[in-house]
C-alpha atoms as a PDB file:
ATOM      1  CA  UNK A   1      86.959  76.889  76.107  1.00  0.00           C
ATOM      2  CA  UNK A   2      90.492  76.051  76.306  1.00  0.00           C
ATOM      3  CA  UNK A   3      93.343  78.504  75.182  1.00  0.00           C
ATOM      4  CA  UNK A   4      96.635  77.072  75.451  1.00  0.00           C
ATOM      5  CA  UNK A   5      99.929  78.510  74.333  1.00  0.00           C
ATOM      6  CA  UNK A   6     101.904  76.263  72.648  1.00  0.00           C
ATOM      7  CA  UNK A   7     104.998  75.458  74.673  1.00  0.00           C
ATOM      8  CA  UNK A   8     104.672  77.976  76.900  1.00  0.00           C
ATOM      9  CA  UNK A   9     105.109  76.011  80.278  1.00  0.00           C
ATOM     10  CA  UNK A  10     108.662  74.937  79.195  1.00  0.00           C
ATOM     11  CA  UNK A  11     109.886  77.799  77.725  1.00  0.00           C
ATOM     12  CA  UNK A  12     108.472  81.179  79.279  1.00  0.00           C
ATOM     13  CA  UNK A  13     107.894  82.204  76.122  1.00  0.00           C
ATOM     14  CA  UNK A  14     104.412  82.934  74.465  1.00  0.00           C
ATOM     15  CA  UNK A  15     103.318  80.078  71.393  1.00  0.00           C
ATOM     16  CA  UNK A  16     100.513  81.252  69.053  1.00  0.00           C
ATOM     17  CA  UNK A  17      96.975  80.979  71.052  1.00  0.00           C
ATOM     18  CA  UNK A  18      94.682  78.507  69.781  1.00  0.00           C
ATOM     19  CA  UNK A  19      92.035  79.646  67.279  1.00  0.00           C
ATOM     20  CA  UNK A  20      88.666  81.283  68.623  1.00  0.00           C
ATOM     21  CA  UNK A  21      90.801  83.470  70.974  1.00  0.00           C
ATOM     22  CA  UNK A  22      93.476  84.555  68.631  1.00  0.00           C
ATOM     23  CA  UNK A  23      91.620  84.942  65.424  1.00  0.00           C
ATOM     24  CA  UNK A  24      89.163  87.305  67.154  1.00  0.00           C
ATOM     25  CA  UNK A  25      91.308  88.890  69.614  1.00  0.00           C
ATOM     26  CA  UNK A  26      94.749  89.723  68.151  1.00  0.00           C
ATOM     27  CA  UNK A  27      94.151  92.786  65.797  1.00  0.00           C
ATOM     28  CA  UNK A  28      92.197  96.392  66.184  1.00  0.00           C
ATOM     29  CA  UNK A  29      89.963  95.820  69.316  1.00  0.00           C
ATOM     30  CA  UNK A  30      87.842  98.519  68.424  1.00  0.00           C
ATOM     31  CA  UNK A  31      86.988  96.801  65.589  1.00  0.00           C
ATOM     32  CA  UNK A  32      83.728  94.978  66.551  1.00  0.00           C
ATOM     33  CA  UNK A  33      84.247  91.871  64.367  1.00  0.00           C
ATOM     34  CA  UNK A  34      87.379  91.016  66.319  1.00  0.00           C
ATOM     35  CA  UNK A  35      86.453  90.409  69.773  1.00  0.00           C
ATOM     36  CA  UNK A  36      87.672  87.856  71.634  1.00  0.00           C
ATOM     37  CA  UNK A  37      85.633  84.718  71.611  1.00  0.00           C
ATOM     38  CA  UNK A  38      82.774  84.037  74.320  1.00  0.00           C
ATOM     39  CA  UNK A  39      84.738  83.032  77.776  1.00  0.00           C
ATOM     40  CA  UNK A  40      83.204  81.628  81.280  1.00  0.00           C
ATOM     41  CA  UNK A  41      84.359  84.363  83.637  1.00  0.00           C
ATOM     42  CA  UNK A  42      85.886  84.147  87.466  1.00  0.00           C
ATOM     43  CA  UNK A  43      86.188  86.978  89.970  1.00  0.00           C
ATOM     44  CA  UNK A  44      88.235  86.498  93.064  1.00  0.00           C
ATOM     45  CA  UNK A  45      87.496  88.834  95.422  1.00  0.00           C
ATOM     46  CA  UNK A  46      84.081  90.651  94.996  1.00  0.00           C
ATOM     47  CA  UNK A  47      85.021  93.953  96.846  1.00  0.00           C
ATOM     48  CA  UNK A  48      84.351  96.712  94.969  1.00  0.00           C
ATOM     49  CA  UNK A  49      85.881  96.562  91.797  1.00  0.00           C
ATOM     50  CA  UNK A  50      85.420  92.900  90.445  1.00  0.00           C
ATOM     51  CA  UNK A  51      81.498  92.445  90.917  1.00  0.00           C
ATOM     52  CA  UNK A  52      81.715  95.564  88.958  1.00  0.00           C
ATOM     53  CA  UNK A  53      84.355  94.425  86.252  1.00  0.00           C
ATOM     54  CA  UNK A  54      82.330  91.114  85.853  1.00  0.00           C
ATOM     55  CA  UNK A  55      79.375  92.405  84.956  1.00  0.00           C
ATOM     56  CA  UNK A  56      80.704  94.657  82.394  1.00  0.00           C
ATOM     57  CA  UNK A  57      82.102  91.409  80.800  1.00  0.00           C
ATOM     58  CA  UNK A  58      78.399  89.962  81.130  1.00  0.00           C
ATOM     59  CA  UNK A  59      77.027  92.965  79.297  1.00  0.00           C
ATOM     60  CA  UNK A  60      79.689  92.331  76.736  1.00  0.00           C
ATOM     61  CA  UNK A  61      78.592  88.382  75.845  1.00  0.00           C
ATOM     62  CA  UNK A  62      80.531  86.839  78.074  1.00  0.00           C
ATOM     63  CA  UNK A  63      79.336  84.670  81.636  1.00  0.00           C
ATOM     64  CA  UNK A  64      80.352  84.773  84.554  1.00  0.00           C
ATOM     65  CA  UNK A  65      80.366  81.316  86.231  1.00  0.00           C
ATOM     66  CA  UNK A  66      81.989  81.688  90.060  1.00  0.00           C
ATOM     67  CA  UNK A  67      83.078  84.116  92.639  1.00  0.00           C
ATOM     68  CA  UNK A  68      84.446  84.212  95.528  1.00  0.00           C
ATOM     69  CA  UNK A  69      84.016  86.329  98.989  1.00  0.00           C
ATOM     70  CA  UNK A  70      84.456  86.096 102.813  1.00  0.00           C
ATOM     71  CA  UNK A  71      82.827  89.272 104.168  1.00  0.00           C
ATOM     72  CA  UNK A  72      78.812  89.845 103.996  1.00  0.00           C
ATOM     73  CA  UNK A  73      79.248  92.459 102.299  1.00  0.00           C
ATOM     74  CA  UNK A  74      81.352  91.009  99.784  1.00  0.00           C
ATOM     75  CA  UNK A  75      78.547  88.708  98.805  1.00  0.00           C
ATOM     76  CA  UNK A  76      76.077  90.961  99.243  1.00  0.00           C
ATOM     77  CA  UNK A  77      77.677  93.105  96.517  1.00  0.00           C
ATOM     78  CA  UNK A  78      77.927  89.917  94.387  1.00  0.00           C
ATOM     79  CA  UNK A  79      74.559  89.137  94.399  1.00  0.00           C
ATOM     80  CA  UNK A  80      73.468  92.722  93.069  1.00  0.00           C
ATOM     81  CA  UNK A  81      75.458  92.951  90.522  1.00  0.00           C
ATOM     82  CA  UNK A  82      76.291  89.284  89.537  1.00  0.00           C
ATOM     83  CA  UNK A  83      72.864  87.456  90.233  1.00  0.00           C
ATOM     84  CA  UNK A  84      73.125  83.807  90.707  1.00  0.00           C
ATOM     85  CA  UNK A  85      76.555  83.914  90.355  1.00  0.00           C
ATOM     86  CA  UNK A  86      78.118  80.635  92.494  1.00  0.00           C
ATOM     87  CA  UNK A  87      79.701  81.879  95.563  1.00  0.00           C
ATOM     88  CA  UNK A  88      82.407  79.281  95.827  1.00  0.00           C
ATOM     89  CA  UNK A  89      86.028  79.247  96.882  1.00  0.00           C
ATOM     90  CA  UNK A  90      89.383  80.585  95.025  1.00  0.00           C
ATOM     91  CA  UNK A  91      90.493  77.458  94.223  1.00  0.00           C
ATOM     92  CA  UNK A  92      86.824  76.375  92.709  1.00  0.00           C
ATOM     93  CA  UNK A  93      86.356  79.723  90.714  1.00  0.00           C
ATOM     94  CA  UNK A  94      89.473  78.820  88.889  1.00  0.00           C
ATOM     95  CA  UNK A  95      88.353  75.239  87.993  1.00  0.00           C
ATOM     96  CA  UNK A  96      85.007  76.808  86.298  1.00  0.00           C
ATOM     97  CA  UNK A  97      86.851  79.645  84.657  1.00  0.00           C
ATOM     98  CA  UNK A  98      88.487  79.993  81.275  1.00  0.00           C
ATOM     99  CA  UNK A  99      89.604  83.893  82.667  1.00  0.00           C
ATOM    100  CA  UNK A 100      89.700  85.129  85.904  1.00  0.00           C
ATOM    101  CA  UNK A 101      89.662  88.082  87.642  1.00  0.00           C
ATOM    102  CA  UNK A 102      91.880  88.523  90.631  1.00  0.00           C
ATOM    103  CA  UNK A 103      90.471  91.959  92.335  1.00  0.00           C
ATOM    104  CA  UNK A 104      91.774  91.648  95.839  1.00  0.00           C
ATOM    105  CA  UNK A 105      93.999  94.416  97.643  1.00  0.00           C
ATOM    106  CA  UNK A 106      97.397  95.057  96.273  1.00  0.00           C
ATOM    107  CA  UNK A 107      99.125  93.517  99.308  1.00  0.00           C
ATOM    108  CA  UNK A 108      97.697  90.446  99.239  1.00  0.00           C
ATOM    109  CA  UNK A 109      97.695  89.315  95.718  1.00  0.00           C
ATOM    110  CA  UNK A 110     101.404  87.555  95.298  1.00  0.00           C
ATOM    111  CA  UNK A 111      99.969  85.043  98.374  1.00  0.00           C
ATOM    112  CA  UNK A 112      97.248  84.503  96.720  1.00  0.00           C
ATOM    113  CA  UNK A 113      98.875  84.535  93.253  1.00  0.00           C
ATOM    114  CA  UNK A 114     101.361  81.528  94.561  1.00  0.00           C
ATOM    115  CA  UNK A 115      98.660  79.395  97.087  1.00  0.00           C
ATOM    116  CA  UNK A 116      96.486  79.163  93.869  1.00  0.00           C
ATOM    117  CA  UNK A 117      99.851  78.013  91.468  1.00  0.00           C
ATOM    118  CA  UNK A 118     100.861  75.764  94.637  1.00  0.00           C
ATOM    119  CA  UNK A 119      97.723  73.899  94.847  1.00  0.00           C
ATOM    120  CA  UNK A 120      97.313  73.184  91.206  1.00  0.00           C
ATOM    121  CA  UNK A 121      94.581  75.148  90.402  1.00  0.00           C
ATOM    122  CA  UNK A 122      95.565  77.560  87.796  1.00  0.00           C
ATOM    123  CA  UNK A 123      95.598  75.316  84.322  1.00  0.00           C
ATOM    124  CA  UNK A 124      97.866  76.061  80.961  1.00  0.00           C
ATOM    125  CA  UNK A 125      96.267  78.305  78.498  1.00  0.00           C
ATOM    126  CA  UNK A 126      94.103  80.159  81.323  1.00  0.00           C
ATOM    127  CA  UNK A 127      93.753  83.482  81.726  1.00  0.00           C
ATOM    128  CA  UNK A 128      94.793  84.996  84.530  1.00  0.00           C
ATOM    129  CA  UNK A 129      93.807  89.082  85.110  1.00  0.00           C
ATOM    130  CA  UNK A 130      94.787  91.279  87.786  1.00  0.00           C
ATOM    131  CA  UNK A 131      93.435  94.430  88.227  1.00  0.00           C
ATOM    132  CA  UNK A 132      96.131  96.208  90.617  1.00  0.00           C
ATOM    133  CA  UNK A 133      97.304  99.178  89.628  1.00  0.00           C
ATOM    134  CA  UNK A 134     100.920  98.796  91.593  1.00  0.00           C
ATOM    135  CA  UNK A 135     101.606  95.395  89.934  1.00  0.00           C
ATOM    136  CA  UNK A 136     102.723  94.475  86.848  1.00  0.00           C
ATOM    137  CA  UNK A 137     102.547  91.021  85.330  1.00  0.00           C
ATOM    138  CA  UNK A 138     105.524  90.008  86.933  1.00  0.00           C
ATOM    139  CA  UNK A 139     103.579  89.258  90.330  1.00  0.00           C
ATOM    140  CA  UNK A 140     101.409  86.550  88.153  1.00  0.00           C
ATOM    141  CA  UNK A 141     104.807  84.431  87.655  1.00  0.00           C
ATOM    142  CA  UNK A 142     103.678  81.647  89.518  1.00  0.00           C
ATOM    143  CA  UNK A 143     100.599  81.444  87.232  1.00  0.00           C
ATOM    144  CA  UNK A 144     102.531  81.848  84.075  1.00  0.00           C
ATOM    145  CA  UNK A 145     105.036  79.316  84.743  1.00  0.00           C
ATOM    146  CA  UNK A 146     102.163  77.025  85.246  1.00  0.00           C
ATOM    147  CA  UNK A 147     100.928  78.026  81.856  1.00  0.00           C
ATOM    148  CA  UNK A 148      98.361  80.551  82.606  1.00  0.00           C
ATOM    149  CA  UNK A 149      98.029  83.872  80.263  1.00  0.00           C
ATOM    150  CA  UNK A 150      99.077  86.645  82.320  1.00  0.00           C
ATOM    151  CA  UNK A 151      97.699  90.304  81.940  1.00  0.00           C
ATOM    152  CA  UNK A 152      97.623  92.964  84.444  1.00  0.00           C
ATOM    153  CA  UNK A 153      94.362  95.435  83.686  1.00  0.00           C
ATOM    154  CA  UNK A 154      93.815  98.713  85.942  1.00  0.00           C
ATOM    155  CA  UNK A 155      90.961 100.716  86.070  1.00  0.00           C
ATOM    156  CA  UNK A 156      91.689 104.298  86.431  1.00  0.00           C
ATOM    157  CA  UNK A 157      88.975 105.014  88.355  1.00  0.00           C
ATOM    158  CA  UNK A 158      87.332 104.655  92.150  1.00  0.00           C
ATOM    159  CA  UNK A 159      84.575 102.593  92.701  1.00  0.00           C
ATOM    160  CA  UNK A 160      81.205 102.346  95.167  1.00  0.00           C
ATOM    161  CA  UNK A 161      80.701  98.971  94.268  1.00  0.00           C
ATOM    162  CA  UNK A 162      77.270  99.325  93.447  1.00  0.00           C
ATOM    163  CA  UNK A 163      75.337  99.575  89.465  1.00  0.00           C
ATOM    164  CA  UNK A 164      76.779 103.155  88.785  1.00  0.00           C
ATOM    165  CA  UNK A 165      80.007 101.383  88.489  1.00  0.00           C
ATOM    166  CA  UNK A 166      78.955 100.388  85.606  1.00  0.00           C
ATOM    167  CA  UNK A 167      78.334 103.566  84.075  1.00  0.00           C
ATOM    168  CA  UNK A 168      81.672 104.935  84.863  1.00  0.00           C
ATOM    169  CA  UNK A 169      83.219 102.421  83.052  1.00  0.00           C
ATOM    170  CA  UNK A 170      82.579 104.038  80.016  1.00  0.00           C
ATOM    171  CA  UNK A 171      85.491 105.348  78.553  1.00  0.00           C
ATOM    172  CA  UNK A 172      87.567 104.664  81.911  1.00  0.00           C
ATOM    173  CA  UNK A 173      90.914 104.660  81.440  1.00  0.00           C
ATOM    174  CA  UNK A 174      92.861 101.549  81.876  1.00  0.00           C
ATOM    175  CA  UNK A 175      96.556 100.808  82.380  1.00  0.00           C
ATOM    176  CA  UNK A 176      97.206  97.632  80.469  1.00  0.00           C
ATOM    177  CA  UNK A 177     100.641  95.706  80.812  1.00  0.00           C
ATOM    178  CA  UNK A 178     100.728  91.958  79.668  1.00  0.00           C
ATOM    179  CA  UNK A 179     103.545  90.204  77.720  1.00  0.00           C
ATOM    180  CA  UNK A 180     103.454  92.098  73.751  1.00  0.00           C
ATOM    181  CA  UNK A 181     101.992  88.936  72.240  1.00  0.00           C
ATOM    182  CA  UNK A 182      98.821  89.266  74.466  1.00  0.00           C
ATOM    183  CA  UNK A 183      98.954  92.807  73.905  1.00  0.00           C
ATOM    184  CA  UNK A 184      95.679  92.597  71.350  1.00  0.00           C
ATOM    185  CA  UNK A 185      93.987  90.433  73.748  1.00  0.00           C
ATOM    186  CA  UNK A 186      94.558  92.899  76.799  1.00  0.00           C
ATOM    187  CA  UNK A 187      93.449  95.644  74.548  1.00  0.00           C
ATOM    188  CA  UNK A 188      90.250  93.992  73.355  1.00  0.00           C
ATOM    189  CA  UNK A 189      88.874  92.787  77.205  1.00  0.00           C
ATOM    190  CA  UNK A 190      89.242  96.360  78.039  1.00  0.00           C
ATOM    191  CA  UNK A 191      87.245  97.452  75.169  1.00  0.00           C
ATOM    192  CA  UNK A 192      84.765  95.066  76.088  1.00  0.00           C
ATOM    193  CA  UNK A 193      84.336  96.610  79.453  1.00  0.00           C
ATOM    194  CA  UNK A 194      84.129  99.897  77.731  1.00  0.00           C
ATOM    195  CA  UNK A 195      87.091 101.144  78.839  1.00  0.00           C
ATOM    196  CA  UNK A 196      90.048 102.770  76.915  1.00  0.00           C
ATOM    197  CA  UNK A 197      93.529 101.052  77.024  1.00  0.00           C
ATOM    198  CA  UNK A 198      96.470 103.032  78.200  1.00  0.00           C
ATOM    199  CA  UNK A 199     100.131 100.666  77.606  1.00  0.00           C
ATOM    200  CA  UNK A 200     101.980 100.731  80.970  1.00  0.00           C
ATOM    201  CA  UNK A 201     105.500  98.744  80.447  1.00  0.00           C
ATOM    202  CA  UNK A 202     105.832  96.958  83.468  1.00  0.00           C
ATOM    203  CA  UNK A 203     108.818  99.089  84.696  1.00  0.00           C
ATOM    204  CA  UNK A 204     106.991 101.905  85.447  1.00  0.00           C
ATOM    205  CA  UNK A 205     103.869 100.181  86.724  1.00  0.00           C
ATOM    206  CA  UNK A 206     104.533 101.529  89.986  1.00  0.00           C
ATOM    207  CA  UNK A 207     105.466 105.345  89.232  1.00  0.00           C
ATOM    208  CA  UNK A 208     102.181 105.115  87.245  1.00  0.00           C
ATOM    209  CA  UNK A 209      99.972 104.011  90.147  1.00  0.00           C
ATOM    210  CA  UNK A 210     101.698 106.270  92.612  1.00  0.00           C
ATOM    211  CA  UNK A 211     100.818 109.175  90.107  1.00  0.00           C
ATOM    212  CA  UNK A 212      97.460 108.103  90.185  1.00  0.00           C
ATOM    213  CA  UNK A 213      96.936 107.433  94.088  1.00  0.00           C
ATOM    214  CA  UNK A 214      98.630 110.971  95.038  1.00  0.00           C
ATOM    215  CA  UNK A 215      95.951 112.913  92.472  1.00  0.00           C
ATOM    216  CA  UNK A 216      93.301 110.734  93.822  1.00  0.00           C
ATOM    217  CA  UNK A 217      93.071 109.694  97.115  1.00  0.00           C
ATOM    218  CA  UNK A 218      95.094 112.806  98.563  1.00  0.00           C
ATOM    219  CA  UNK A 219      92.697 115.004  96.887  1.00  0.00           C
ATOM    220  CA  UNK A 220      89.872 112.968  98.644  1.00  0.00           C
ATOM    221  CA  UNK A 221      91.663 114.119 101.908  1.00  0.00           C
ATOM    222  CA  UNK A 222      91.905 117.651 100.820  1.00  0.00           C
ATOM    223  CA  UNK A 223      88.728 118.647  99.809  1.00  0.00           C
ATOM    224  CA  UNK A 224      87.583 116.264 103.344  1.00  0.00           C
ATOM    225  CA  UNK A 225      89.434 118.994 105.048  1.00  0.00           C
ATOM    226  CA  UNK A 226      88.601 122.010 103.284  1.00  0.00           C
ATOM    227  CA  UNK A 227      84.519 120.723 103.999  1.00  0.00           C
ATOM    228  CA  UNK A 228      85.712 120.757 107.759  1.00  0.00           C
ATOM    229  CA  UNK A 229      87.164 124.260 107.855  1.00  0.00           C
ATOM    230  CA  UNK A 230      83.963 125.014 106.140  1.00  0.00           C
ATOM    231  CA  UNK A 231      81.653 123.559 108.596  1.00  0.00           C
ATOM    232  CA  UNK A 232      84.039 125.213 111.280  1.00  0.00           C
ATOM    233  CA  UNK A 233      82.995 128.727 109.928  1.00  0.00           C
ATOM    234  CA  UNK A 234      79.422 127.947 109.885  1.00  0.00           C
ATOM    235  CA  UNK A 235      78.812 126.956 106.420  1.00  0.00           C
ATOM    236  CA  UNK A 236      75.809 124.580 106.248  1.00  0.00           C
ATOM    237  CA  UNK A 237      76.394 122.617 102.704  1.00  0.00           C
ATOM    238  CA  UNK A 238      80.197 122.618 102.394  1.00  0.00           C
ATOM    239  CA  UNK A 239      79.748 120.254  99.117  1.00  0.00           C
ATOM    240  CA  UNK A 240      77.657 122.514  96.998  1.00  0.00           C
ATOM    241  CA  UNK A 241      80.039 125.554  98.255  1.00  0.00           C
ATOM    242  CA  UNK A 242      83.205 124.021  97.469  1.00  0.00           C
ATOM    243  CA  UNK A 243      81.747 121.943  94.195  1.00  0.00           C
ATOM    244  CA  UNK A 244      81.692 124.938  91.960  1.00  0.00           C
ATOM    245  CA  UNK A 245      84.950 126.275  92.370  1.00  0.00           C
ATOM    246  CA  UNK A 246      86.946 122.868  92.835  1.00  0.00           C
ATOM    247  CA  UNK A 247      85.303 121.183  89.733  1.00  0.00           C
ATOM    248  CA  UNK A 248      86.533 124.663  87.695  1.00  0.00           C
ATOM    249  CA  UNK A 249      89.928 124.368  89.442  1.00  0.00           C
ATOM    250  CA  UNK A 250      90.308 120.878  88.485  1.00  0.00           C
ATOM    251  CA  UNK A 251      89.061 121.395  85.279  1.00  0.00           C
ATOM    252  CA  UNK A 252      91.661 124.403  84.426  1.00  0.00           C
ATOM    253  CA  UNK A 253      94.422 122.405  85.540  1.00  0.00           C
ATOM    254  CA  UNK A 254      93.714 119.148  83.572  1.00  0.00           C
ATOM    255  CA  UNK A 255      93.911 121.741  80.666  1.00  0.00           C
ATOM    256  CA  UNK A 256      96.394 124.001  82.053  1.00  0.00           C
ATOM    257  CA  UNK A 257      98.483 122.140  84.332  1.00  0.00           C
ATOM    258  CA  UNK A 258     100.652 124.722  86.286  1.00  0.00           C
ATOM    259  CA  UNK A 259      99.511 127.669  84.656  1.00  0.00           C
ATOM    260  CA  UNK A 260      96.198 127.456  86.454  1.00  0.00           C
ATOM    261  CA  UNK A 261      97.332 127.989  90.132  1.00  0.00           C
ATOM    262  CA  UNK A 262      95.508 130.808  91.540  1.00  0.00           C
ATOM    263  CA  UNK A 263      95.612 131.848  95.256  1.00  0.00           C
ATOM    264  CA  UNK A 264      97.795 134.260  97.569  1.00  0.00           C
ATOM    265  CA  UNK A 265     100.825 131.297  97.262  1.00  0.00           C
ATOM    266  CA  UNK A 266     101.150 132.088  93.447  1.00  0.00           C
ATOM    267  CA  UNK A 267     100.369 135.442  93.659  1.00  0.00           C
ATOM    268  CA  UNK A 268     102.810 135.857  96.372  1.00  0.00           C
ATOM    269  CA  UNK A 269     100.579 137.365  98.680  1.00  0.00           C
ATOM    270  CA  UNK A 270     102.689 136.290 102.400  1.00  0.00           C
ATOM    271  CA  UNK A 271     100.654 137.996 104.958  1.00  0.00           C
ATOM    272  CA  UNK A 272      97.679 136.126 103.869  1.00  0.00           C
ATOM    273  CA  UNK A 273      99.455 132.762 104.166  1.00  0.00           C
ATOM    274  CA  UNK A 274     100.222 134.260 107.587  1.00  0.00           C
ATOM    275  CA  UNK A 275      96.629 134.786 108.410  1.00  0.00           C
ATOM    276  CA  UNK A 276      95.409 131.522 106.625  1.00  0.00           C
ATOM    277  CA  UNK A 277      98.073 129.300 109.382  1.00  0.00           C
ATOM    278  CA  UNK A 278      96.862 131.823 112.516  1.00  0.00           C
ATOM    279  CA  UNK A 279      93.094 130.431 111.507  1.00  0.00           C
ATOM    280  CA  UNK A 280      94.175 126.590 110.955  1.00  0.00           C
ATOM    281  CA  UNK A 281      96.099 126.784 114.156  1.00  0.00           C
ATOM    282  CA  UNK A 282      92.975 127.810 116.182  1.00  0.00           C
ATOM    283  CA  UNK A 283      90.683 125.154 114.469  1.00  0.00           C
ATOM    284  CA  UNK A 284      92.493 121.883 113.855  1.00  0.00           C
ATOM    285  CA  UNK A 285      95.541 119.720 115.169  1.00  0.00           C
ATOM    286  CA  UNK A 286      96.329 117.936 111.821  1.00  0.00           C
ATOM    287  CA  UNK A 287      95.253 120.793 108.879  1.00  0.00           C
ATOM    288  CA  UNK A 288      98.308 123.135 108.993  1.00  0.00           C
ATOM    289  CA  UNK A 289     101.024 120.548 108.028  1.00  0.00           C
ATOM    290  CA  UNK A 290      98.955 119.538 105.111  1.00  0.00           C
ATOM    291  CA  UNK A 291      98.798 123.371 104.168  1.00  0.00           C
ATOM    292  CA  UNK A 292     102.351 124.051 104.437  1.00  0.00           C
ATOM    293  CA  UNK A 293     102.971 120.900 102.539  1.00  0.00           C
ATOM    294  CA  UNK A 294     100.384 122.031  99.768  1.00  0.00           C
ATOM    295  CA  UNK A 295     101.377 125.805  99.816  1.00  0.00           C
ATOM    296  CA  UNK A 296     105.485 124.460 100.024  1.00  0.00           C
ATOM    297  CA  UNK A 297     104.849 122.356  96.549  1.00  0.00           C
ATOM    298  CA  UNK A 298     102.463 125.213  94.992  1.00  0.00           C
ATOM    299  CA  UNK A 299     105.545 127.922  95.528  1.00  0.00           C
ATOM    300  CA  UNK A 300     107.959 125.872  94.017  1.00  0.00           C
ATOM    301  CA  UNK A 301     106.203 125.050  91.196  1.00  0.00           C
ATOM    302  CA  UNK A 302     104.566 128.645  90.274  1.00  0.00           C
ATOM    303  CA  UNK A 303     108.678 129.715  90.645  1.00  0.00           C
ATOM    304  CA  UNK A 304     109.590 127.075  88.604  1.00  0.00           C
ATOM    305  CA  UNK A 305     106.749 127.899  85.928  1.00  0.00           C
ATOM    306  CA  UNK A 306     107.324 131.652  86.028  1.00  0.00           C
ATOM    307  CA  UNK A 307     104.253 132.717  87.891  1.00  0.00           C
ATOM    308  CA  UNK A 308     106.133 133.308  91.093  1.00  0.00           C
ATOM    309  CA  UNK A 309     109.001 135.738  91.514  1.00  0.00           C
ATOM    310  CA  UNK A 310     112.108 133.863  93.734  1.00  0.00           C
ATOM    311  CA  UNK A 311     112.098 136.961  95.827  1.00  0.00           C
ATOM    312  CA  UNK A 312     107.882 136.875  96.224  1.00  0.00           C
ATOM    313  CA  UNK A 313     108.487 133.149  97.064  1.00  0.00           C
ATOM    314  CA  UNK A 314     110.763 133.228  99.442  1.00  0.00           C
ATOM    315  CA  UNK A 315     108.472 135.652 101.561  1.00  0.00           C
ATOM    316  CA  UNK A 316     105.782 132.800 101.116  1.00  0.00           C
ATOM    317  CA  UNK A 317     108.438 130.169 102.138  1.00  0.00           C
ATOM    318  CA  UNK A 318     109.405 132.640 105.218  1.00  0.00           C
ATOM    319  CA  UNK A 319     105.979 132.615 106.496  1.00  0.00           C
ATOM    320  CA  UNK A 320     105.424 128.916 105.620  1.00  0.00           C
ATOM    321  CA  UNK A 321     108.309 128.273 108.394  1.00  0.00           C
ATOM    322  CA  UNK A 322     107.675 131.067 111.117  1.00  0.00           C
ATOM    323  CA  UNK A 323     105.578 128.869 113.081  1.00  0.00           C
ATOM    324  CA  UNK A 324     108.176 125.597 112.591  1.00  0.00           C
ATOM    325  CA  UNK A 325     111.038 127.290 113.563  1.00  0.00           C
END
C-alpha cells in the first residue's frame, strides 16, 4: 500500500493522504466502519513493547511483515508473539513496511531515527511510529522531511513482554502527538490496539512522561523497599501483606488525590517519624533518604491541602532533619 502526502517532502506541510488510508481513517475511530485500511506492519526493536504492539495490530487485520533484534532474547520474544515474523535488519524492515514501529529505548531513537533517513530507507507517504513516551514527533524530523508520516504513540503502561501484554492493552491509555492532520489516523491505530487515545501537544511531551515515570517506576522502588523492611522483620510473604493495603491506598488516591494521605506524617504524629528513622537506620544504608524524601513531600502537601497544621508540620519537618543536621 502506498500513502503519500501530496507535496509534503517540499513543503513540511501535510497534503491530503491518498484514498484507502484517509477515507477510513480520518473521522470517529471508534466508529468501526472507519478504520484505517489493511497495512504490512514493521517493528524495530522487539524488546518488550513492540512484539507486543505488533501483535495487537495482527489481531486487528493488519500483518506484520519484518522485525528486527540483536539480543536472544529479543528474538526469542519475537518469535512468541510474532510467529514467522522475518527477523531482518532496520534498514530491511522499512523496505517491507507500509508503517513501522520504532520501539527502541528513548536514548537511542534520534540515531536511529537519522541512520535510517541517511541511508535512504524511510520512503514518502510511510508511516513512521514511535512509541517513546519522552519524545514528541519532532525527533522523527529526519523521517518527515524525507516524506514519511510521523506520529508519536505511548503506551501508558509497563510491559513483561510476554502474551499478557496483550491483555493489558485493553483500554491502555495512550499519549498520542502527531501533526493535527494525522490526528484521526493516530487516534484510530490506537483504537485498533485497543487502547484509548490521550492528545499530548508536543510541548509538554516531556512533563507528561516525567509524570508518568515518577508514579511508576519510583513506586516500583518503594514498595521494593517496603517488601525488604518487611522481610527484615520476619515477614514471610511481604507481597500478599503489603498488596491489600497498597492496592486500597492507591486506589483512594486515584479518587482522592491528597485527601487520602493517611499515616503519622499527615496526622502529625513526630515521635513516630522519630522511631520509624531509629528502625531504618539500624536496617538499611539507602532506605532513610528515600523516607525523608517521601515523608518531606507528604508534609508539604497535607499543609498545603489542609490536613496538616504548619505548627504539627514543622515538628514532622524537625524530626525529618535531627539526624541530617
Amino acid at each position: 500500500m502506498d500513502v503519500n502526502p501530496s507535496g509534503f517532502a517540499d513543503s513540511g506541510e501535510f497534503g491530503p493522504l491518498a484514498d484507502g488510508l484517509a477515507d477510513r481513517a480520518f473521522g470517529d475511530p471508534g466508529d468501526p466502519g472507519n478504520r484505517p485500511a489493511r497495512l504490512a506492519v514493521g517493528v524495530v526493536g522487539t524488546g518488550r513493547v513492540g512484539p507486543a504492539l505488533g501483535a495487537a495490530l495482527q489481531l486487528a487485520g493488519h500483518t506484520v511483515v519484518a522485525a528486527s533484534g540483536v539480543s536472544a532474547a529479543s528474538r526469542r520474544r519475537a518469535e512468541a508473539l510474532l510467529p514467522g515474523v522475518r527477523i531482518v535488519t532496520p534498514p530491511q524492515v522499512l523496505a517491507a513496511a507500509d508503517l513501522v514501529l520504532l520501539t527502541v529505548p528513548d536514548d537511542a531513537l534520534a540515531d536511529l531515527v537519522a541512520g535510517l533517513a541517511a541511508t535512504g530507507a524511510v520512503r514518502p507517504g510511510q508511516l513512521i511510529v514511535h512509541t517513546s513516551g519522552a519524545h514528541g514527533v519532532a525527533v522523527l524530523e529526519p523521517a518527515t522531511r524525507a516524506g514519511a508520516l510521523p506520529l508519536a504513540l505511548h503506551p501508558a503502561m509497563t510491559f513483561a513482554g510476554t502474551s499478557v501484554d496483550l491483555a493489558r492493552l485493553a483500554g491502555c491509555p495512550f499519549g498520542v502527538t502527531s501533526p493535527e492532520e494525522l490526528r484521526p489516523v493516530a487516534e484510530a491505530l490506537v483504537v485498533e490496539m485497543g487502547g484509548e487515545p490521550e492528545w499530548v501537544p508536543e510541548e509538554v511531551r516531556p512533563l507528561y512522561h516525567t509524570a508518568l515515570a515518577h508514579g511508576a517506576n519510583h513506586l516500583v522502588t518503594l514498595v521494593a523497599q517496603a517488601m525488604d523492611l518487611l522481610r527484615t522483620a520476619g515477614v514471610a510473604e511481604p507481597g500478599r501483606m503489603l498488596g491489600p493495603l497498597l492496592g486500597a491506598a492507591l486506589d483512594n488516591s486515584l479518587r482522592s488525590g491528597d485527601a487520602a494521605l493517611t499515616g503519622p506524617v499527615a496526622r502529625g504524629d513526630a515521635g513516630t517519624v522519630r522511631r520509624h528513622l531509629a528502625q531504618l537506620s539500624t536496617v538499611s544504608p539507602d532506605i532513610p533518604a528515600a523516607y525523608r524524601a517521601m515523608a518531606r513531600a507528604t508534609a508539604q502537601r497535607a499543609v498545603a491541602n489542609g490536613t496538616l497544621s504548619t505548627d504539627a508540620a514543622a515538628a514532622v519537618l524537625d524530626a525529618l532533619d535531627e539526624e541530617t543536621r
